[in-house]
Protein backbone atom coordinates (compact mmCIF):
# COMPACT_ATOMS: atom_id res chain seq x y z
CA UNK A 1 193.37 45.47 58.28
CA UNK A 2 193.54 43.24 55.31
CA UNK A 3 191.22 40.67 54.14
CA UNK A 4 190.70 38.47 50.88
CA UNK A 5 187.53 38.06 48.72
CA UNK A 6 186.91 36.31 45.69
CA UNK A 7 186.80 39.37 42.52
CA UNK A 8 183.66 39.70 41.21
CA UNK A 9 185.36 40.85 37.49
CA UNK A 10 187.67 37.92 37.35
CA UNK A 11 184.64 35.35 37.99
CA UNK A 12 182.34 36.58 35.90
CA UNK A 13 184.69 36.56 33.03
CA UNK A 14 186.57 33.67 33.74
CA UNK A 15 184.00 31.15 35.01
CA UNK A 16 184.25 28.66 37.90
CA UNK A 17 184.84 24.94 35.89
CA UNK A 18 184.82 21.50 37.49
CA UNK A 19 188.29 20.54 39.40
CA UNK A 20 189.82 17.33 40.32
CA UNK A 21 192.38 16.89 42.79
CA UNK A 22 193.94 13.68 43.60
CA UNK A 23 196.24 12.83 46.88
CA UNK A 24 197.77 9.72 48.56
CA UNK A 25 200.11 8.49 50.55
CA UNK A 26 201.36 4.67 51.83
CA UNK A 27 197.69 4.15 53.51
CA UNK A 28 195.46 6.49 51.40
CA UNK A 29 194.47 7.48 48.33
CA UNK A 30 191.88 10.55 48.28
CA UNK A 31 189.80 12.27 45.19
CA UNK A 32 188.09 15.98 45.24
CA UNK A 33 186.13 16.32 43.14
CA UNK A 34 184.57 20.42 42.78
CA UNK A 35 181.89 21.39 40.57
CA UNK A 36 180.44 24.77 40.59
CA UNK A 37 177.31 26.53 40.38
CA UNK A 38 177.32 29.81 39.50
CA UNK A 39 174.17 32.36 40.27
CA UNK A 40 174.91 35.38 38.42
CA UNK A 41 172.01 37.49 39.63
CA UNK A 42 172.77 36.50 43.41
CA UNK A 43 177.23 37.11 43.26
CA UNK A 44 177.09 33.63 44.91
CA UNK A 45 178.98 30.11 43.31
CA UNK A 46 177.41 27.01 44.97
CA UNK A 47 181.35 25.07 45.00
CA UNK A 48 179.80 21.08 45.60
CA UNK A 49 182.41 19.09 46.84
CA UNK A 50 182.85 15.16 46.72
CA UNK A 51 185.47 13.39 48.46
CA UNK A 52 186.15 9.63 47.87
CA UNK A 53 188.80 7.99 50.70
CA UNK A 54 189.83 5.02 49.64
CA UNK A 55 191.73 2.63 52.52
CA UNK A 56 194.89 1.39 50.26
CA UNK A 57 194.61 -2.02 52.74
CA UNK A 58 191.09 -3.06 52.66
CA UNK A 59 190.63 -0.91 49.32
CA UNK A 60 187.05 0.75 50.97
CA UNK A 61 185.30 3.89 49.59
CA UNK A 62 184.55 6.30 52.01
CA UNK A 63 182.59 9.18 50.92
CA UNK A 64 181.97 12.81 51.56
CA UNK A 65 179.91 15.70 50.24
CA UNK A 66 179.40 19.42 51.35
CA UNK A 67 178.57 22.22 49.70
CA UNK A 68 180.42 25.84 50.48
CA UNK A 69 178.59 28.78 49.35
CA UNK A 70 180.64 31.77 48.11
CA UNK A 71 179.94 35.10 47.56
CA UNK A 72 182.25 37.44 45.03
CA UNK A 73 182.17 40.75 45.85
CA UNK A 74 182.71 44.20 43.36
CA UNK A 75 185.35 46.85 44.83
CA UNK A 76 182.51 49.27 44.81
CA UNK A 77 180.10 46.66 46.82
CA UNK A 78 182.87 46.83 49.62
CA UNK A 79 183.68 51.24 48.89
CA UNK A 80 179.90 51.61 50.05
CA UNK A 81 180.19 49.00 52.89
CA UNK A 82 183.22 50.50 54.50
CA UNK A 83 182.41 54.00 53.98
CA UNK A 84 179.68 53.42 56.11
CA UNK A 85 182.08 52.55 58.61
CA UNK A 86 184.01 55.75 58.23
CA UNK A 87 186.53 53.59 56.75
CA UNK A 88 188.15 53.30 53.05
CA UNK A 89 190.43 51.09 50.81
CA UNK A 90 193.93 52.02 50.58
CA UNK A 91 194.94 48.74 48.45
CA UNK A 92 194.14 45.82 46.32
CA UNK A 93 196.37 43.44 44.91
CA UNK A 94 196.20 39.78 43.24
CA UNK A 95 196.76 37.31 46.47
CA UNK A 96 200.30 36.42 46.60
CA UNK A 97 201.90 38.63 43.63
CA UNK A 98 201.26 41.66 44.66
CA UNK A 99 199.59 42.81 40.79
CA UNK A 100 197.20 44.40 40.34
CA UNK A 101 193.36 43.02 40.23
CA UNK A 102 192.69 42.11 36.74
CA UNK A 103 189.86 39.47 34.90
CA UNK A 104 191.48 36.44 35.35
CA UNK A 105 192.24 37.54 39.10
CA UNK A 106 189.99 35.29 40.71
CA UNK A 107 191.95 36.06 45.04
CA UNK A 108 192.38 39.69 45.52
CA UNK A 109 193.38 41.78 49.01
CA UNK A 110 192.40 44.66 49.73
CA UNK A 111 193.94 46.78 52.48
CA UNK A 112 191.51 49.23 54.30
CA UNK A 113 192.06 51.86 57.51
CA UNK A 114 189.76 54.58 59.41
């Protein structure tokens, strides 16, 4: 099995910042906007999202906000949690290049059997 997580290494050292992302098209234009909260002491980053939809005809604001809790995890958080499983890690590598983990290496895989 294979799964992703954010690396606990990578956000600690390189911390989660505000992002903007803007998208449109012929009948919408749409703004992210993601700001972070970071709790240290709990591995969790509060990501607080607001999305403004603006109708290109009638030029309306819609608006959105939600909040998406995330929890990094440490390779040797997940060692203990699988080993209790009778199962271990045969793999991690940066999502999508295949390198390995490292502290700007925010997605990680890891690769685990029984």
């Amino acid at each position: 099995m294979i799964f992703d997580v954010w690396y606990s290494p990578a956000v600690l050292s390189d911390p989660p910042t505000v992002r903007i992302k803007r998208l449109e098209d012929r009948s919408i234009q749409v703004t992210r906007i993601a700001e972070p909260t970071l709790y240290p002491d709990r591995n969790l980053v509060d990501v607080n999202y607001q999305i403004f939809i603006k109708d290109l005809t009638s030029n309306a604001i819609h608006e959105l906000s939600e909040t998406h809790t995330m929890r990094y995890l440490f390779t040797s958080e997940l060692e203990l949690w699988l080993s209790q499983l009778q199962m271990q890690i045969v793999e991690s590598r940066e999502w999508l290049t295949d390198l390995q983990p490292g502290l700007t290496t925010w997605e990680i895989y890891f690769g685990y059997n029984n």
